[in-house]
PDB file of N, CA and C in Angstrom:
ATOM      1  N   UNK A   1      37.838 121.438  13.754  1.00  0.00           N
ATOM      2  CA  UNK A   1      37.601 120.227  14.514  1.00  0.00           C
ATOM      3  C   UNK A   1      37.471 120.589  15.993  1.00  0.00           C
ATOM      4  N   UNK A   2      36.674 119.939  16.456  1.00  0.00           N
ATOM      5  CA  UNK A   2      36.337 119.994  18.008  1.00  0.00           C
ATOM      6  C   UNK A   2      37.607 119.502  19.037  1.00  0.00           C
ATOM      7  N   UNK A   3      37.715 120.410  19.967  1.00  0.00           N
ATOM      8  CA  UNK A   3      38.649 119.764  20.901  1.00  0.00           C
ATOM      9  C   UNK A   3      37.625 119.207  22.122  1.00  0.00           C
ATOM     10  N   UNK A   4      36.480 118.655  22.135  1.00  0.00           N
ATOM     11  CA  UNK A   4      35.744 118.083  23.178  1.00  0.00           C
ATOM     12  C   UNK A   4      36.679 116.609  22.317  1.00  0.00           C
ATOM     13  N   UNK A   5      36.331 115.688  23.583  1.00  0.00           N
ATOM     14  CA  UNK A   5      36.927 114.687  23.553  1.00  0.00           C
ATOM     15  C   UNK A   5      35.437 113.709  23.610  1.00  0.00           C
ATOM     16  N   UNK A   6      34.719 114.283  23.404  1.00  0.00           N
ATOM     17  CA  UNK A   6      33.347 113.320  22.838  1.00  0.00           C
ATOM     18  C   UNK A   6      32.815 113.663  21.834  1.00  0.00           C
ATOM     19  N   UNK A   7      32.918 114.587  21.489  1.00  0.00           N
ATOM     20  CA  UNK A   7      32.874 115.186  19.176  1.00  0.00           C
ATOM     21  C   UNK A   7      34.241 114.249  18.982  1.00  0.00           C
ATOM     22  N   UNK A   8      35.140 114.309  19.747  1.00  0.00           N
ATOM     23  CA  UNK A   8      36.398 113.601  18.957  1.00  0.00           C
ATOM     24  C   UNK A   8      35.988 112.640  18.833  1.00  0.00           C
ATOM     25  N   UNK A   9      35.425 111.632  19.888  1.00  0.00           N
ATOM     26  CA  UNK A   9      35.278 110.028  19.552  1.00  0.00           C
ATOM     27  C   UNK A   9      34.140 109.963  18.674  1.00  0.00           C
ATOM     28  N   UNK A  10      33.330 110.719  19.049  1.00  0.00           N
ATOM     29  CA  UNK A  10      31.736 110.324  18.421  1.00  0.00           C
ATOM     30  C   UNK A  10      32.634 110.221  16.592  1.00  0.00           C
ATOM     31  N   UNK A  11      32.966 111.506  15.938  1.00  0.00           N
ATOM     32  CA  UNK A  11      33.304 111.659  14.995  1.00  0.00           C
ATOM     33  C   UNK A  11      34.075 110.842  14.245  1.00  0.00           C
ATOM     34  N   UNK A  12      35.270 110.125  15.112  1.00  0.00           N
ATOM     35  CA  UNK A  12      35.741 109.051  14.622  1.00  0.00           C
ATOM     36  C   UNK A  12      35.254 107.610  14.679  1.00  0.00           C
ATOM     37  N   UNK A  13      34.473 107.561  15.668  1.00  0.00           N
ATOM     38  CA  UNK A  13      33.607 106.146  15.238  1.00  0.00           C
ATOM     39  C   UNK A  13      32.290 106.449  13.908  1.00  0.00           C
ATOM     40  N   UNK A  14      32.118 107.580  13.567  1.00  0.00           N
ATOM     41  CA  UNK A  14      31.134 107.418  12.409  1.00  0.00           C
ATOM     42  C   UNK A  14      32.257 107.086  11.348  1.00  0.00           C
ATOM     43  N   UNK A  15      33.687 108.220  11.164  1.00  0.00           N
ATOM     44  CA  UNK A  15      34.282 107.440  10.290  1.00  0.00           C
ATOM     45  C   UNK A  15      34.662 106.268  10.317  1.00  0.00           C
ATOM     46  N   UNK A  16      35.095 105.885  11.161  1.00  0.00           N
ATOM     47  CA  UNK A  16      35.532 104.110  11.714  1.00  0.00           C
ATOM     48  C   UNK A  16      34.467 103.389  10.859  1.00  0.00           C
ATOM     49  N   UNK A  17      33.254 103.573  11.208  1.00  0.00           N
ATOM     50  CA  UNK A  17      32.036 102.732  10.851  1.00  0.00           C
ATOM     51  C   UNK A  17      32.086 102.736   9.516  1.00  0.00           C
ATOM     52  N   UNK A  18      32.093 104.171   8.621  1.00  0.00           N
ATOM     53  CA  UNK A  18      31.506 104.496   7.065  1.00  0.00           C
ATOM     54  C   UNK A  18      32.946 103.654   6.201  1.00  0.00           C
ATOM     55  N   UNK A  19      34.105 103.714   6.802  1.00  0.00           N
ATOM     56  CA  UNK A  19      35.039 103.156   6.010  1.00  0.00           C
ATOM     57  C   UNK A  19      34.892 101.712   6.039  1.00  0.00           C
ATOM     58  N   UNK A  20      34.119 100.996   7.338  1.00  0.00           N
ATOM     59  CA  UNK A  20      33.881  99.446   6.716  1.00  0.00           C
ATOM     60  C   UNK A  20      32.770  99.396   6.581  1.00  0.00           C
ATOM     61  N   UNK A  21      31.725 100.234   6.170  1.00  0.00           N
ATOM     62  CA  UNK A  21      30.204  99.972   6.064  1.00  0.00           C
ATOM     63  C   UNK A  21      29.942  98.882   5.069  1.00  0.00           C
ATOM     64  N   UNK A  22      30.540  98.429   4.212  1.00  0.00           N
ATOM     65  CA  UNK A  22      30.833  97.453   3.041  1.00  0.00           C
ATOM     66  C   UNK A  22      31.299  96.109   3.104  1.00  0.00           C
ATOM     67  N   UNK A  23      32.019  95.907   4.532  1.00  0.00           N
ATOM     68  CA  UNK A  23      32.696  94.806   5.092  1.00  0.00           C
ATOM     69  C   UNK A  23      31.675  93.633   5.557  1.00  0.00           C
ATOM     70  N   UNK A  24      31.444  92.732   4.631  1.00  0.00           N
ATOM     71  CA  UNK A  24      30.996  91.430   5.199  1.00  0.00           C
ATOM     72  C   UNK A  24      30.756  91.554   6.065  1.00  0.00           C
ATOM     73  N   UNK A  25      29.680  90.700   6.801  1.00  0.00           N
ATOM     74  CA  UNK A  25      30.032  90.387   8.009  1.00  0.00           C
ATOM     75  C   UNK A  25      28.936  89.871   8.561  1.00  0.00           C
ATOM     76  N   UNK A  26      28.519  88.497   9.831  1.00  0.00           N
ATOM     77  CA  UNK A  26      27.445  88.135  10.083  1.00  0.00           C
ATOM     78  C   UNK A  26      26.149  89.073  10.355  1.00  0.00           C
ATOM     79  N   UNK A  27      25.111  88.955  10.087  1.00  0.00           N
ATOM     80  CA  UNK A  27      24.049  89.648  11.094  1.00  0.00           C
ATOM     81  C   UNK A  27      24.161  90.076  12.195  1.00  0.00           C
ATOM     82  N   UNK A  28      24.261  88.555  13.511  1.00  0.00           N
ATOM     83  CA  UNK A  28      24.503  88.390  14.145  1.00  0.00           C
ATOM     84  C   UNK A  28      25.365  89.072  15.037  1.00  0.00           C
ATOM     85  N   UNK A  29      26.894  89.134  14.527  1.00  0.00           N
ATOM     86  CA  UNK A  29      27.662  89.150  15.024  1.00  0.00           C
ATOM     87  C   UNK A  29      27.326  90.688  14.740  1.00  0.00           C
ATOM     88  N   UNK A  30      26.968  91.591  13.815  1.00  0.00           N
ATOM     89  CA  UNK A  30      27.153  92.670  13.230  1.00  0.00           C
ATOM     90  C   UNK A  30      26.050  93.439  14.625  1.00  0.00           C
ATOM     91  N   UNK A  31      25.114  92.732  14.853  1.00  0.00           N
ATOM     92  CA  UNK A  31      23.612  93.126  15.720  1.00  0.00           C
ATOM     93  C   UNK A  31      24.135  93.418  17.600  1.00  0.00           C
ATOM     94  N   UNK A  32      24.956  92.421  17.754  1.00  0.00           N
ATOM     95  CA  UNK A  32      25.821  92.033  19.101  1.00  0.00           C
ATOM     96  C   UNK A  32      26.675  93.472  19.258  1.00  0.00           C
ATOM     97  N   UNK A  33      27.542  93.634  17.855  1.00  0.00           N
ATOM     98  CA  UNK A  33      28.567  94.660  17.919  1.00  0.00           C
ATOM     99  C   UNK A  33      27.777  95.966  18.168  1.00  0.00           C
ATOM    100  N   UNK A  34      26.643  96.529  17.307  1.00  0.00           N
ATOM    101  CA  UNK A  34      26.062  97.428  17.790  1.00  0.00           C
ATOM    102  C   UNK A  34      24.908  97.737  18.715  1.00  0.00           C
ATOM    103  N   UNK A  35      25.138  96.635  19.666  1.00  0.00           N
ATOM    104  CA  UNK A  35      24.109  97.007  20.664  1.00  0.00           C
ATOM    105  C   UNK A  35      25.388  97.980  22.062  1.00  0.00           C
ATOM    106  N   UNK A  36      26.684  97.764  22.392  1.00  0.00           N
ATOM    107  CA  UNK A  36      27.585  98.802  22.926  1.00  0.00           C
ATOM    108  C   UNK A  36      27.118 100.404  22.493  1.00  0.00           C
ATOM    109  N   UNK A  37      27.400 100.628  20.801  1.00  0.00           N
ATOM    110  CA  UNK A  37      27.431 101.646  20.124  1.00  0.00           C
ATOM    111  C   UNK A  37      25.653 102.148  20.420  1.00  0.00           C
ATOM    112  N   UNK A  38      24.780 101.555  20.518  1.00  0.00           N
ATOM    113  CA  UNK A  38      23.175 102.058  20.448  1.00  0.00           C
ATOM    114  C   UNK A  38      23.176 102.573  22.082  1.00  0.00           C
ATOM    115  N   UNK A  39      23.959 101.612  22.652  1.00  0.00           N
ATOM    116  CA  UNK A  39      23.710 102.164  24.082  1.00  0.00           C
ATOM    117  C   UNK A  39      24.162 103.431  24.722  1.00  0.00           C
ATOM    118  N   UNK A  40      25.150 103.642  23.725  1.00  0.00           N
ATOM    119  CA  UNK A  40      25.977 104.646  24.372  1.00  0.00           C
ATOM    120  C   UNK A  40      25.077 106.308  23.496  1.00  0.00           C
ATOM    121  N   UNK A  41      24.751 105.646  22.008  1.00  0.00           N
ATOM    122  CA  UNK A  41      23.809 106.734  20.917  1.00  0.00           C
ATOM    123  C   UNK A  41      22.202 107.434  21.911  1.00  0.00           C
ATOM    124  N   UNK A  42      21.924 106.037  22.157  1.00  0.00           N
ATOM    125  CA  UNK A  42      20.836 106.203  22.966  1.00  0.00           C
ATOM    126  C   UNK A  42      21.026 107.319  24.292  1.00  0.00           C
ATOM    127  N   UNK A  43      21.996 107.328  24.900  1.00  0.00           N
ATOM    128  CA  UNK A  43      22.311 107.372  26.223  1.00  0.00           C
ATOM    129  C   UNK A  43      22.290 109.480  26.105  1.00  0.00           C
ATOM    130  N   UNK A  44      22.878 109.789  25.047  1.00  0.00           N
ATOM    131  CA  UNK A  44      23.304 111.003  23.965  1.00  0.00           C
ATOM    132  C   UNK A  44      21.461 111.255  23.934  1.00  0.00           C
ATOM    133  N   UNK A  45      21.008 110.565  22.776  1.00  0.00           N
ATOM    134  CA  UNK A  45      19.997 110.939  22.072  1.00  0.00           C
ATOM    135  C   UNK A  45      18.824 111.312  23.149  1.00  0.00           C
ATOM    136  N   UNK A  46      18.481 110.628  24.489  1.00  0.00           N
ATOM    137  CA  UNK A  46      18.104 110.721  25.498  1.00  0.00           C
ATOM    138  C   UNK A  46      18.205 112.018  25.994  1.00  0.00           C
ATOM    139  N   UNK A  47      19.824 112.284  26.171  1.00  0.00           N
ATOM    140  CA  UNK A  47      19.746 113.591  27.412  1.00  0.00           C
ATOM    141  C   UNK A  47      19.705 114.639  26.386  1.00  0.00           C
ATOM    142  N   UNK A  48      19.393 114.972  25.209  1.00  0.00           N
ATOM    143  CA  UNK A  48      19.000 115.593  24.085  1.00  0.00           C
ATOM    144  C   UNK A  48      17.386 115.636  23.762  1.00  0.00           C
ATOM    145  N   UNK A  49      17.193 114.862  24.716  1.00  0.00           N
ATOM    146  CA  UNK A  49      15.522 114.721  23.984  1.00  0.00           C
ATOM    147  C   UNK A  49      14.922 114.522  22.848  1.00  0.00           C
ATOM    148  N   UNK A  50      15.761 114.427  22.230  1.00  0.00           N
ATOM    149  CA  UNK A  50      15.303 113.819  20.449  1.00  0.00           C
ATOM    150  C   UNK A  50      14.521 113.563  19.989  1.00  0.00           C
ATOM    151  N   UNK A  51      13.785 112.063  20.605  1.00  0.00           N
ATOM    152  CA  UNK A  51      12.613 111.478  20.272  1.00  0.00           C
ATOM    153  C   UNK A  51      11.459 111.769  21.225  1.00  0.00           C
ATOM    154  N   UNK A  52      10.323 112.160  20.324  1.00  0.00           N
ATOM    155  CA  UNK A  52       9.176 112.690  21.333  1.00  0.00           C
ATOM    156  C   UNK A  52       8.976 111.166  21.858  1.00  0.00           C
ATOM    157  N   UNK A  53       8.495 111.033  22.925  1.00  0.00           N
ATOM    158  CA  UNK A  53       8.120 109.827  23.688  1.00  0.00           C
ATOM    159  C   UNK A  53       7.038 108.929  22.833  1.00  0.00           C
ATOM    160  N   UNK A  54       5.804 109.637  22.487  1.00  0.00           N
ATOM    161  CA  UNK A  54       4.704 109.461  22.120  1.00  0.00           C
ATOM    162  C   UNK A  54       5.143 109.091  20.869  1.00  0.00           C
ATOM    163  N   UNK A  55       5.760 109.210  20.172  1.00  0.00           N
ATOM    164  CA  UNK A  55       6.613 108.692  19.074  1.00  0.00           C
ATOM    165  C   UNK A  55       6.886 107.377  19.277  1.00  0.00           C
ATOM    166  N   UNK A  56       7.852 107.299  20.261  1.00  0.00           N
ATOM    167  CA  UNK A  56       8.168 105.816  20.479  1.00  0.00           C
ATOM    168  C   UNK A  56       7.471 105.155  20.814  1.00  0.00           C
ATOM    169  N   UNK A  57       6.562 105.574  21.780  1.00  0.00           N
ATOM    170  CA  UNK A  57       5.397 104.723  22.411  1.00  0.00           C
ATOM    171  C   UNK A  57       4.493 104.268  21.180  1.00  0.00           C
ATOM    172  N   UNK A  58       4.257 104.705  20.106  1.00  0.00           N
ATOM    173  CA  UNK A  58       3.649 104.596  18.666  1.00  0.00           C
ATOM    174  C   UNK A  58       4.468 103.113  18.016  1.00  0.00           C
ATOM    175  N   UNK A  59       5.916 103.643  17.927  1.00  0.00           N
ATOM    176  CA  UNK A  59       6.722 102.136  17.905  1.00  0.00           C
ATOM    177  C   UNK A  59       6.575 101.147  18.150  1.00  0.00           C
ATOM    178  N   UNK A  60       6.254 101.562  19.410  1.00  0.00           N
ATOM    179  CA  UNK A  60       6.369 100.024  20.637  1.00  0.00           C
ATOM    180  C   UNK A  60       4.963  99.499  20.570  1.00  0.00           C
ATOM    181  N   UNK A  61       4.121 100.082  19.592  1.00  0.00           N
ATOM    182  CA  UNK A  61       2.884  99.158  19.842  1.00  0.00           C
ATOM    183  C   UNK A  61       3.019  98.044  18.570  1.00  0.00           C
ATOM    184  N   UNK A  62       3.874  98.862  17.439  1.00  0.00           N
ATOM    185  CA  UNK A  62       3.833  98.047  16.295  1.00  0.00           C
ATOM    186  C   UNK A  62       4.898  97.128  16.273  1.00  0.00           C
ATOM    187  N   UNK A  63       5.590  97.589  16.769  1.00  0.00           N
ATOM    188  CA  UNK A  63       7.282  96.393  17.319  1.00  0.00           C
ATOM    189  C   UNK A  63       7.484  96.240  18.199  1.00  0.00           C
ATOM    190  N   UNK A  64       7.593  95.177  18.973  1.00  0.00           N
ATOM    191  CA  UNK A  64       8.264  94.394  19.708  1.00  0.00           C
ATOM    192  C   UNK A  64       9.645  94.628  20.077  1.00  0.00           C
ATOM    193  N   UNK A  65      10.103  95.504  21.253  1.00  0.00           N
ATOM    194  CA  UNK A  65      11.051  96.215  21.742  1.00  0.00           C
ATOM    195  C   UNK A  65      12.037  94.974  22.743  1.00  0.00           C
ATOM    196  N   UNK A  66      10.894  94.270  23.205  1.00  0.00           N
ATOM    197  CA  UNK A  66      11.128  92.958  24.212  1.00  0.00           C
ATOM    198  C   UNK A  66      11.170  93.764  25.675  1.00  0.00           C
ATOM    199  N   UNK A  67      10.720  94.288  25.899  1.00  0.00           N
ATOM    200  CA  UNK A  67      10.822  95.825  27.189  1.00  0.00           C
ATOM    201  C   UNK A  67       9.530  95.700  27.422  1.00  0.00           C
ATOM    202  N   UNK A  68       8.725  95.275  28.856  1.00  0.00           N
ATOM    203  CA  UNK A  68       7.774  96.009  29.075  1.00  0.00           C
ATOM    204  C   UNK A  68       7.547  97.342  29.306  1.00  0.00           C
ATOM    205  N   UNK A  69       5.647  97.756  28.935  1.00  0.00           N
ATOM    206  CA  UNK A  69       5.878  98.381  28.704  1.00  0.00           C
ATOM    207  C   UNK A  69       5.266  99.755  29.753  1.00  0.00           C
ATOM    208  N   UNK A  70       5.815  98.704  30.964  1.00  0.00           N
ATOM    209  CA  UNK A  70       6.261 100.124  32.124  1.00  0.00           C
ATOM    210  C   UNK A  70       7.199 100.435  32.640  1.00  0.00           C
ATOM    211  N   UNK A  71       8.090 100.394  31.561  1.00  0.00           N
ATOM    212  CA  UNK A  71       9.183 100.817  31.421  1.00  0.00           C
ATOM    213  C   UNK A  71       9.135 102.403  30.525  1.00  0.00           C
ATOM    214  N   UNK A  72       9.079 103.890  30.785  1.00  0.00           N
ATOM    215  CA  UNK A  72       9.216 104.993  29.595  1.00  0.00           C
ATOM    216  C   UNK A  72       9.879 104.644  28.351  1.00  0.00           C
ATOM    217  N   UNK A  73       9.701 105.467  27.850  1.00  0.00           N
ATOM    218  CA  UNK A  73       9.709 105.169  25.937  1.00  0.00           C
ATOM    219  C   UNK A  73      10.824 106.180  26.382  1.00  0.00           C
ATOM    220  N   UNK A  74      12.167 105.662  25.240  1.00  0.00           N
ATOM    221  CA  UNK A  74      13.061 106.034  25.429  1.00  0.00           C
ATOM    222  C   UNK A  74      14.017 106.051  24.438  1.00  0.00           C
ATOM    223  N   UNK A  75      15.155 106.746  23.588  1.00  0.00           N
ATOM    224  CA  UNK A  75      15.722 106.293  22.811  1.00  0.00           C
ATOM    225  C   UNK A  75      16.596 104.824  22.811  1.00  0.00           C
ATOM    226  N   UNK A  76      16.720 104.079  24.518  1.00  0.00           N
ATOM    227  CA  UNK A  76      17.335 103.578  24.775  1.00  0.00           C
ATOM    228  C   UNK A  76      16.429 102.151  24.502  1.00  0.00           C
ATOM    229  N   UNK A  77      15.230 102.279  24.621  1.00  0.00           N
ATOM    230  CA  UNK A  77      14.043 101.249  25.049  1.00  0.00           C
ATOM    231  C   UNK A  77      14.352 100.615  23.210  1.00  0.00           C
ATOM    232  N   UNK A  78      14.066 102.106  22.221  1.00  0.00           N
ATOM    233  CA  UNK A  78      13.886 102.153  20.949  1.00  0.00           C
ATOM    234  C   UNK A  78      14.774 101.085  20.280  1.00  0.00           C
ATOM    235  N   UNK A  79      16.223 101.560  20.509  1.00  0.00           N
ATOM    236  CA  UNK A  79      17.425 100.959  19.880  1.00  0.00           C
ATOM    237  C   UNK A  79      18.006  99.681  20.778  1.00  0.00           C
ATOM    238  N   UNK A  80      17.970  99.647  21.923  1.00  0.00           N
ATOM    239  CA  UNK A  80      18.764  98.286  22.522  1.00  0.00           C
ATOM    240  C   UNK A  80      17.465  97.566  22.273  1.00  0.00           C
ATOM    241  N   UNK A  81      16.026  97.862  22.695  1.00  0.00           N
ATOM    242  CA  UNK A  81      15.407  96.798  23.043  1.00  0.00           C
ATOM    243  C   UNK A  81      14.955  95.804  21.710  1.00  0.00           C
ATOM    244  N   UNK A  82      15.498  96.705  20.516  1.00  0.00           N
ATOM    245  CA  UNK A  82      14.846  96.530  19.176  1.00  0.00           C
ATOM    246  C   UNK A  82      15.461  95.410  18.685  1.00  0.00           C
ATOM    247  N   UNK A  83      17.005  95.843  18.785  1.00  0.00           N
ATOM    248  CA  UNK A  83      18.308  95.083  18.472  1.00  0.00           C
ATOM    249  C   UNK A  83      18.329  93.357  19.324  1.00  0.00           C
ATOM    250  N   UNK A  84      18.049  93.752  20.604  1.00  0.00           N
ATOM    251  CA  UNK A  84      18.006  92.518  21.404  1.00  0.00           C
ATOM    252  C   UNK A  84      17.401  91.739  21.052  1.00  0.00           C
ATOM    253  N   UNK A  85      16.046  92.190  20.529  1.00  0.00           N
ATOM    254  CA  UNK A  85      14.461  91.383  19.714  1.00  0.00           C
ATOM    255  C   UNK A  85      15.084  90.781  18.510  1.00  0.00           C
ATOM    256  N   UNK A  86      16.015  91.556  17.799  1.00  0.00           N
ATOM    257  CA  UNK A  86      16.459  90.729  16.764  1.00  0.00           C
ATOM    258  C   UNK A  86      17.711  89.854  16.784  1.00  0.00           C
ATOM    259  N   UNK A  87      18.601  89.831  17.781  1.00  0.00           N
ATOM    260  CA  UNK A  87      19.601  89.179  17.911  1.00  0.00           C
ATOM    261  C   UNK A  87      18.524  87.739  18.685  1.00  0.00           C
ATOM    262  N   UNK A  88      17.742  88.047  19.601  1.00  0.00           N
ATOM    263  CA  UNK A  88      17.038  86.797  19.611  1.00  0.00           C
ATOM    264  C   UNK A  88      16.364  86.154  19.140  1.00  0.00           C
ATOM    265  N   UNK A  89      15.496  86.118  18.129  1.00  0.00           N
ATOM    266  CA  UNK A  89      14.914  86.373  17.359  1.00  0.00           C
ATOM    267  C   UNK A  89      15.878  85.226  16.204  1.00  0.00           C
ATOM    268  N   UNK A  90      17.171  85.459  16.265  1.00  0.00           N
ATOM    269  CA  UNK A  90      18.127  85.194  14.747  1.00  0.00           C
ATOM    270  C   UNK A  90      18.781  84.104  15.897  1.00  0.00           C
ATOM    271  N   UNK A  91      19.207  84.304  16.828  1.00  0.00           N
ATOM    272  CA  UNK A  91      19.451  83.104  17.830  1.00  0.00           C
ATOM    273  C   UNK A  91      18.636  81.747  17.488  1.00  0.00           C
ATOM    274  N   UNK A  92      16.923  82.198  18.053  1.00  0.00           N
ATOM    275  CA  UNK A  92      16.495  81.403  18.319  1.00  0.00           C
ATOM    276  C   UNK A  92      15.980  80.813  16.766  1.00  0.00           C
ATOM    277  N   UNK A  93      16.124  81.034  15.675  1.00  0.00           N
ATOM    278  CA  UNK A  93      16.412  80.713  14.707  1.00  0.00           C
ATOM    279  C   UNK A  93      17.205  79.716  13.637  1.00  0.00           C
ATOM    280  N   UNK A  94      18.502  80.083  14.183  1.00  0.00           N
ATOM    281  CA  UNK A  94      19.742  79.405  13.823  1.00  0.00           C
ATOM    282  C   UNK A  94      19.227  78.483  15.040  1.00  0.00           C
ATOM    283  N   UNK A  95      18.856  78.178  16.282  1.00  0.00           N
ATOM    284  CA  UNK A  95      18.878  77.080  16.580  1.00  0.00           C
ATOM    285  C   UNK A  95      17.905  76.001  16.199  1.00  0.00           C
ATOM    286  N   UNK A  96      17.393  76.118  15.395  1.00  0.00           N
ATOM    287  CA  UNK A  96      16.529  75.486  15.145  1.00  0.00           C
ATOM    288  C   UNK A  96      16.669  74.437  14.273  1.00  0.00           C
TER     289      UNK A  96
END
């Protein structure tokens, strides 16, 4: 086991997560909770370079990120802006 203290957390929030992956729970509320966790994945996946840009930019033509789009393609653009699209999206829904 890692003594970095960000393998420690990272590692225990995947277990955290996989032990209630099964747990009920709204959309909503479920979409809200992981937009913290995407931001912080993103934030990682970013200074890693992960996703080729042109990749995402491929994304963002077919989905709706809610991000313009001169803003760079980003893991961050990918996952918050995706999540946001659907928490509003289910908002503006239920209000209806």
């Amino acid at each position: 086991m890692s003594k970095n203290p960000l393998i420690e957390a990272l590692n225990t929030a995947a277990e955290d997560l996989k032990d209630n992956r099964y747990t009920g729970t709204d959309p909503l509320e479920l979409a809200s909770a992981l937009q913290g966790i995407a931001t912080e994945l993103a934030y990682h996946l970013d200074s890693l370079k992960v996703f080729d840009t042109n990749a995402i930019d491929a994304f963002r033509q077919h989905q709706d990120v809610g991000i313009p789009g001169m803003f760079p393609s980003s893991a961050g653009i990918l996952l918050t802006g995706t999540l946001q699209v659907f928490i509003d999206s289910t908002r503006a829904e239920e209000s209806k």
